[in-house]
Protein backbone atom coordinates (compact mmCIF):
# COMPACT_ATOMS: atom_id res chain seq x y z
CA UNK A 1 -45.07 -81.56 60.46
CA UNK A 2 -41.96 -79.53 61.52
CA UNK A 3 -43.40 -76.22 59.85
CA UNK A 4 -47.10 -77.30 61.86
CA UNK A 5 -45.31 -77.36 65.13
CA UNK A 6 -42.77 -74.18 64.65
CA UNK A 7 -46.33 -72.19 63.76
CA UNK A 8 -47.85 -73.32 66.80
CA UNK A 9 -45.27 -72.53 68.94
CA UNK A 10 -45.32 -68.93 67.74
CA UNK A 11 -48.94 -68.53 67.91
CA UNK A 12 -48.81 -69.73 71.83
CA UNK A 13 -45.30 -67.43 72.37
CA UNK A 14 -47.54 -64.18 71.03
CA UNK A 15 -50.98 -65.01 73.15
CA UNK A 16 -48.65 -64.92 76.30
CA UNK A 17 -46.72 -61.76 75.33
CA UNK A 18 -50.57 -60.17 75.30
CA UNK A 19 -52.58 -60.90 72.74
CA UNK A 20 -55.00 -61.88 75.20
CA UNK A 21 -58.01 -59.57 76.82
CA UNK A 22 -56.42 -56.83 79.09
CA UNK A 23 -57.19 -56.87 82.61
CA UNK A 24 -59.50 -54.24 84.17
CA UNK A 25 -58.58 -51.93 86.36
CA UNK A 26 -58.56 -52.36 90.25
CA UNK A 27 -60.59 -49.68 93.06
CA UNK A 28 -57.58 -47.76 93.30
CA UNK A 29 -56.94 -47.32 90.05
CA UNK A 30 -60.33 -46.52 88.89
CA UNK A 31 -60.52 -43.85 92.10
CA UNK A 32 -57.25 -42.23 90.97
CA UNK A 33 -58.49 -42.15 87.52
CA UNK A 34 -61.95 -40.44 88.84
CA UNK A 35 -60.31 -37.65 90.81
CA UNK A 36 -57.96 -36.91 88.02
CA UNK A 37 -60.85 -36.17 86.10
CA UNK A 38 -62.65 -33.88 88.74
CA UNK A 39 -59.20 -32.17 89.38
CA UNK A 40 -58.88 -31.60 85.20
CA UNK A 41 -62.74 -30.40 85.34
CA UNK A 42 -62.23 -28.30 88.63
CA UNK A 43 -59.21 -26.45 86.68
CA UNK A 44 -61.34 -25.28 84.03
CA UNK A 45 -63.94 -24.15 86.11
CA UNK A 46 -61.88 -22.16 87.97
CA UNK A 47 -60.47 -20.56 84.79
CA UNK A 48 -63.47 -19.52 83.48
CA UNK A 49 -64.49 -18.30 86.36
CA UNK A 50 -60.97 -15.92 86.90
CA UNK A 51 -61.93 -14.86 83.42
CA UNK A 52 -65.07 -13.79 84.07
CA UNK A 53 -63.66 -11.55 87.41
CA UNK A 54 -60.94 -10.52 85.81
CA UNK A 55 -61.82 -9.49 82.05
CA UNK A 56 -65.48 -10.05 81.72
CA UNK A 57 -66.94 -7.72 84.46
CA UNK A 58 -64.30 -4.95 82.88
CA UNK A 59 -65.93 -5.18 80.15
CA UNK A 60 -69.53 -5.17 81.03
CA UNK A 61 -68.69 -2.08 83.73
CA UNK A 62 -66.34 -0.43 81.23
CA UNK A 63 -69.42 -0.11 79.10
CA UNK A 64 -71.82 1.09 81.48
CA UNK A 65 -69.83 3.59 82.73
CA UNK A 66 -69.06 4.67 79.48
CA UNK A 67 -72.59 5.22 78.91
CA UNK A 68 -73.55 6.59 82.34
CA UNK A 69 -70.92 9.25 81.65
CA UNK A 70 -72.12 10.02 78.10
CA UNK A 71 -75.42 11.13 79.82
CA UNK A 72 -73.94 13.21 82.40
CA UNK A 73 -71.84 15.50 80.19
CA UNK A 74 -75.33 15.71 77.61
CA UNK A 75 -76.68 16.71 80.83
CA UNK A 76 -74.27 18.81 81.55
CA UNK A 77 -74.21 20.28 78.17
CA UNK A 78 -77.90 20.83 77.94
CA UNK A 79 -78.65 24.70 78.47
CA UNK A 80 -81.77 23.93 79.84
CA UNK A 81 -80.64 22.20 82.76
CA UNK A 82 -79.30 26.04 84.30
CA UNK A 83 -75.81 27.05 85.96
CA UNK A 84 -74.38 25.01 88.18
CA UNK A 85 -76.52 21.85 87.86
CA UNK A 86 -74.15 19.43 88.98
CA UNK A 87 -76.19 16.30 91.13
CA UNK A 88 -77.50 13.78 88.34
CA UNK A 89 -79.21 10.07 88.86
CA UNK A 90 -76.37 8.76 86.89
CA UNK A 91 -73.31 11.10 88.86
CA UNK A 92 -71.63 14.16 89.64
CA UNK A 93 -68.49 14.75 88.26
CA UNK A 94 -65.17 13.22 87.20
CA UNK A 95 -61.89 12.18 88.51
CA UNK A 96 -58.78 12.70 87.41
CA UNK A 97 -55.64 10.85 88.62
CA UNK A 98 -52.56 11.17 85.58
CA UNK A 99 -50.76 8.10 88.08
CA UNK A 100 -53.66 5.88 87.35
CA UNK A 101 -53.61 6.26 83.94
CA UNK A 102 -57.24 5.13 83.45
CA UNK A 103 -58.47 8.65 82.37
CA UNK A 104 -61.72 10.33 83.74
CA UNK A 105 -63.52 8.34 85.88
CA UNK A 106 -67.20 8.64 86.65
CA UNK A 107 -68.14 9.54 90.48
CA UNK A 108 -71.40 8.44 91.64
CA UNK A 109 -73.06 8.40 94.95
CA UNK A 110 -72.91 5.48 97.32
CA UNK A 111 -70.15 2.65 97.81
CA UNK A 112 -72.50 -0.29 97.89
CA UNK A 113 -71.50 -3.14 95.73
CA UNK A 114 -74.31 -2.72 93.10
CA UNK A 115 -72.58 1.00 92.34
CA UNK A 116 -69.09 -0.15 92.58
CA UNK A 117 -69.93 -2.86 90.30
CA UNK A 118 -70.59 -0.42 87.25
CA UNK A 119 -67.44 0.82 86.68
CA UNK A 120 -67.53 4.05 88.67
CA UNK A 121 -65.98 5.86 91.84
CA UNK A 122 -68.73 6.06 94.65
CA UNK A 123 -68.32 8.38 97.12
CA UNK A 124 -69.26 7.63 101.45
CA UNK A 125 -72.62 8.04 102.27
CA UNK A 126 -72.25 5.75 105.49
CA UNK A 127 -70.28 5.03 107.62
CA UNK A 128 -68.94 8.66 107.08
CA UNK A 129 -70.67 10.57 104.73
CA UNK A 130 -68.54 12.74 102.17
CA UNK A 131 -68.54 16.51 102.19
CA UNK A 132 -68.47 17.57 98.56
CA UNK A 133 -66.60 20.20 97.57
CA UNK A 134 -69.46 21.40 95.52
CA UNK A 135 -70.43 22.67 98.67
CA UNK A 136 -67.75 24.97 99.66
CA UNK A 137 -67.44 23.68 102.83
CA UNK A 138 -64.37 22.41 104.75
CA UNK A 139 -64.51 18.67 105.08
CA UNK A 140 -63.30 15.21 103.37
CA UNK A 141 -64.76 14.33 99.76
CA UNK A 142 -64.32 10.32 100.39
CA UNK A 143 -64.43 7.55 97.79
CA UNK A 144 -64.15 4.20 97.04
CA UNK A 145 -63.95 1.92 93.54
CA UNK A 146 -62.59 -1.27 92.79
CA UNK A 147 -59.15 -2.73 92.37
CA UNK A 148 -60.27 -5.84 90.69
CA UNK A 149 -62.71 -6.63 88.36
CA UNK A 150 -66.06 -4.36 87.57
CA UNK A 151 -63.85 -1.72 85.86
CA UNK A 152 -60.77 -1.86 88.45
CA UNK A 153 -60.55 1.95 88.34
CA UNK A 154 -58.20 2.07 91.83
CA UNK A 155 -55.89 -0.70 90.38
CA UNK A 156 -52.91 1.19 90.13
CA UNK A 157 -53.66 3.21 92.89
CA UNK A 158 -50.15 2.34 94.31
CA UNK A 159 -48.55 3.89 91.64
CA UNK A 160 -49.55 7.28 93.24
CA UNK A 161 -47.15 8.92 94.90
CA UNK A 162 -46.69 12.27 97.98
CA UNK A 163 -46.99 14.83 96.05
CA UNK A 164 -48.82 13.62 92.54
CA UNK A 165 -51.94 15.80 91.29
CA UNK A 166 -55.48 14.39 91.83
CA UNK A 167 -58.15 16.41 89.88
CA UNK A 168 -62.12 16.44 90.40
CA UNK A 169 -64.15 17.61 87.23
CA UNK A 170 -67.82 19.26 87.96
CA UNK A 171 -69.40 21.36 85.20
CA UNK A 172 -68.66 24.59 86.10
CA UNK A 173 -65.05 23.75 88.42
CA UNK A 174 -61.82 22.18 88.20
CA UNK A 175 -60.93 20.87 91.64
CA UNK A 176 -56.88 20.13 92.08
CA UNK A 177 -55.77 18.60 94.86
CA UNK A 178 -52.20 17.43 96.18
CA UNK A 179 -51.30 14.33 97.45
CA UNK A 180 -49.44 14.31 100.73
CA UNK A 181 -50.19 11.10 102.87
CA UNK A 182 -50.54 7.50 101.52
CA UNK A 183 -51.61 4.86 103.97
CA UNK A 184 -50.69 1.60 102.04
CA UNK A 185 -52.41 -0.98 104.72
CA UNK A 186 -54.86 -0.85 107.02
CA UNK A 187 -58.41 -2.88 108.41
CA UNK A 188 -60.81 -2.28 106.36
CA UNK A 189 -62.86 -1.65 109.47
CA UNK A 190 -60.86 1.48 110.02
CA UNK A 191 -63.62 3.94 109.47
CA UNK A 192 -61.33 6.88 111.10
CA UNK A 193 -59.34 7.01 107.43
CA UNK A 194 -62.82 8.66 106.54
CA UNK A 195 -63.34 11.21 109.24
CA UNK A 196 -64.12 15.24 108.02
CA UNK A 197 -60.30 15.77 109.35
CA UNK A 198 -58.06 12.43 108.88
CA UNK A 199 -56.12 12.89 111.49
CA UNK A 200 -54.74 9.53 110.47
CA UNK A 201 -53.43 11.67 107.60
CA UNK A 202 -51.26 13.58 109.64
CA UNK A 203 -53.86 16.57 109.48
CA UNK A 204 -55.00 18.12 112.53
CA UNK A 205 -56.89 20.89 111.40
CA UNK A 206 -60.11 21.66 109.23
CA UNK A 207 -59.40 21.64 104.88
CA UNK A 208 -60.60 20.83 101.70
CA UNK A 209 -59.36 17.17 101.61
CA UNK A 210 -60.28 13.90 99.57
CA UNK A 211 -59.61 10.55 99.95
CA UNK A 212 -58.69 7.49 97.83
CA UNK A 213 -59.83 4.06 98.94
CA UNK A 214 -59.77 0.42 97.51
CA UNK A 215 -58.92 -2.96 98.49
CA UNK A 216 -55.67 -4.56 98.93
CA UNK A 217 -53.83 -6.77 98.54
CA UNK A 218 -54.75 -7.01 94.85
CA UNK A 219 -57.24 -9.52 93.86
CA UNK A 220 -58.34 -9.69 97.38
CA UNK A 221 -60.63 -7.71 99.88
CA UNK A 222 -58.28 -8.25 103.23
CA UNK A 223 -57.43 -4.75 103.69
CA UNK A 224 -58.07 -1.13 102.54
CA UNK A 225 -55.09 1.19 100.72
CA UNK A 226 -56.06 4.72 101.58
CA UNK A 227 -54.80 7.54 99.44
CA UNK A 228 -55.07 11.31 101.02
CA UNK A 229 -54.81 14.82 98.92
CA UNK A 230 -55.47 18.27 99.50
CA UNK A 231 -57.29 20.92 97.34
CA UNK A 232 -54.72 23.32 96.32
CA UNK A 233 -57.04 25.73 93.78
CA UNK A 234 -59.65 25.48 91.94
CA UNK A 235 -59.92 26.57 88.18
CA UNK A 236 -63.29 27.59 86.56
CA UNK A 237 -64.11 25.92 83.70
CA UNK A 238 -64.24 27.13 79.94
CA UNK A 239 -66.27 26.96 77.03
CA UNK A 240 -64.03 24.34 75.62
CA UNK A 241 -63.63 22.28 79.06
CA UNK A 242 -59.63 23.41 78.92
CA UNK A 243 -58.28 20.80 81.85
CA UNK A 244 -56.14 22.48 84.48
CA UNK A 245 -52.33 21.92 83.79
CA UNK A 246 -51.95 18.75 85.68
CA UNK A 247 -54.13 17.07 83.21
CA UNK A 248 -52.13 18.17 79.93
């Protein structure tokens, strides 16, 4: 009888400490537990979606560009196509900017997002439009590529400095320019950064200038970084594309 009722006891002692059914949760607690779930779920949406911006588009420009540039030098390597052919569908020429360290990048026309977005340098057709120096003429050869994303070939643009080399490459000309004015803020409404003589720039006078421009901050499109150089010669190019010194 004594062991019956120690047993007993014990059984009763562990269905209090909780052996029993546990006991469900109240609105609170189930609402906390929801939106800790959305929070965990709006996380990784948000990272995929940073990797996407960030690496993916890169990648997917970085290739197009690649092969929109592969067609322009065939082109400009095809005899047939005569001396001094220069304007294709898929661009015009090449820029060179050692600060940048992202090697030749591809210059096509327009600055509309869907050009931007393949990996390439567009120069203005509106609000300004750019005066190539194809032409000969005095003016301001203006473009625009990302900072972020879709290739990001500006990205380091603030690691140019008054003074560094900035280098256009046509088929038949080497353009090298100077940089003397850097304008590291401004609206991105400010169309006057553009104008034929960027007065902005410190420049009163008519020249053979080109300008930089991009967004900034980084990773956001709050403001425009403007870069400003100005052609110092021009070098004719060889049969083995020999860059100018700037670019060796």
């Amino acid at each position: 009888m004594a062991a019956t009722a120690d047993g007993t006891e014990e059984h009763t002692a562990a269905s209090r400490r909780g052996g029993g059914p546990p006991r469900g949760q109240g609105p609170i607690a189930r609402a906390v537990s929801f939106l800790g779930e959305l929070l965990i779920t709006a996380g990784v949406v948000l990272g995929l979606f940073v990797v996407y911006s960030l690496w993916w588009t890169n990648v997917v420009a970085d290739r197009h560009a690649d092969r929109q540039a592969d067609r322009v030098r065939d082109h400009w390597a095809d005899s047939a196509a005569g001396p001094g052919a220069l304007d294709t569908k898929d661009g015009i020429g090449f820029l060179h900017v050692p600060a940048m360290r992202n090697g030749a990048v591809l210059v096509a026309k327009g600055t509309s997002t869907d050009v931007l977005d393949e990996g390439v340098a567009g120069y203005y057709t509106d609000p300004a439009r750019a005066m190539l120096p194809t032409t000969g003429k005095k003016g301001n050869f203006t473009l625009a590529a990302h900072r972020d994303g879709h290739g990001a070939k500006f990205h380091n643009i603030d690691k140019v400095h008054e003074g560094d080399p900035v280098v256009f490459e046509t088929r038949d000309k080497w353009y090298v320019y100077k940089v003397y004015s850097i304008l590291p803020e401004t609206s991105k409404y400010n169309v006057d950064v553009l104008a034929q003589v960027p007065k902005e720039s410190g420049r009163t006078k008519p020249g053979h200038y080109i300008t930089l421009t991009t967004c900034t901050p980084v990773y956001t499109s709050r403001y425009r970084y403007v870069v400003w150089a100005e052609l110092v010669r021009t070098e004719k190019v060889d049969a083995k594309r020999t860059p100018p010194a700037e670019l060796r």
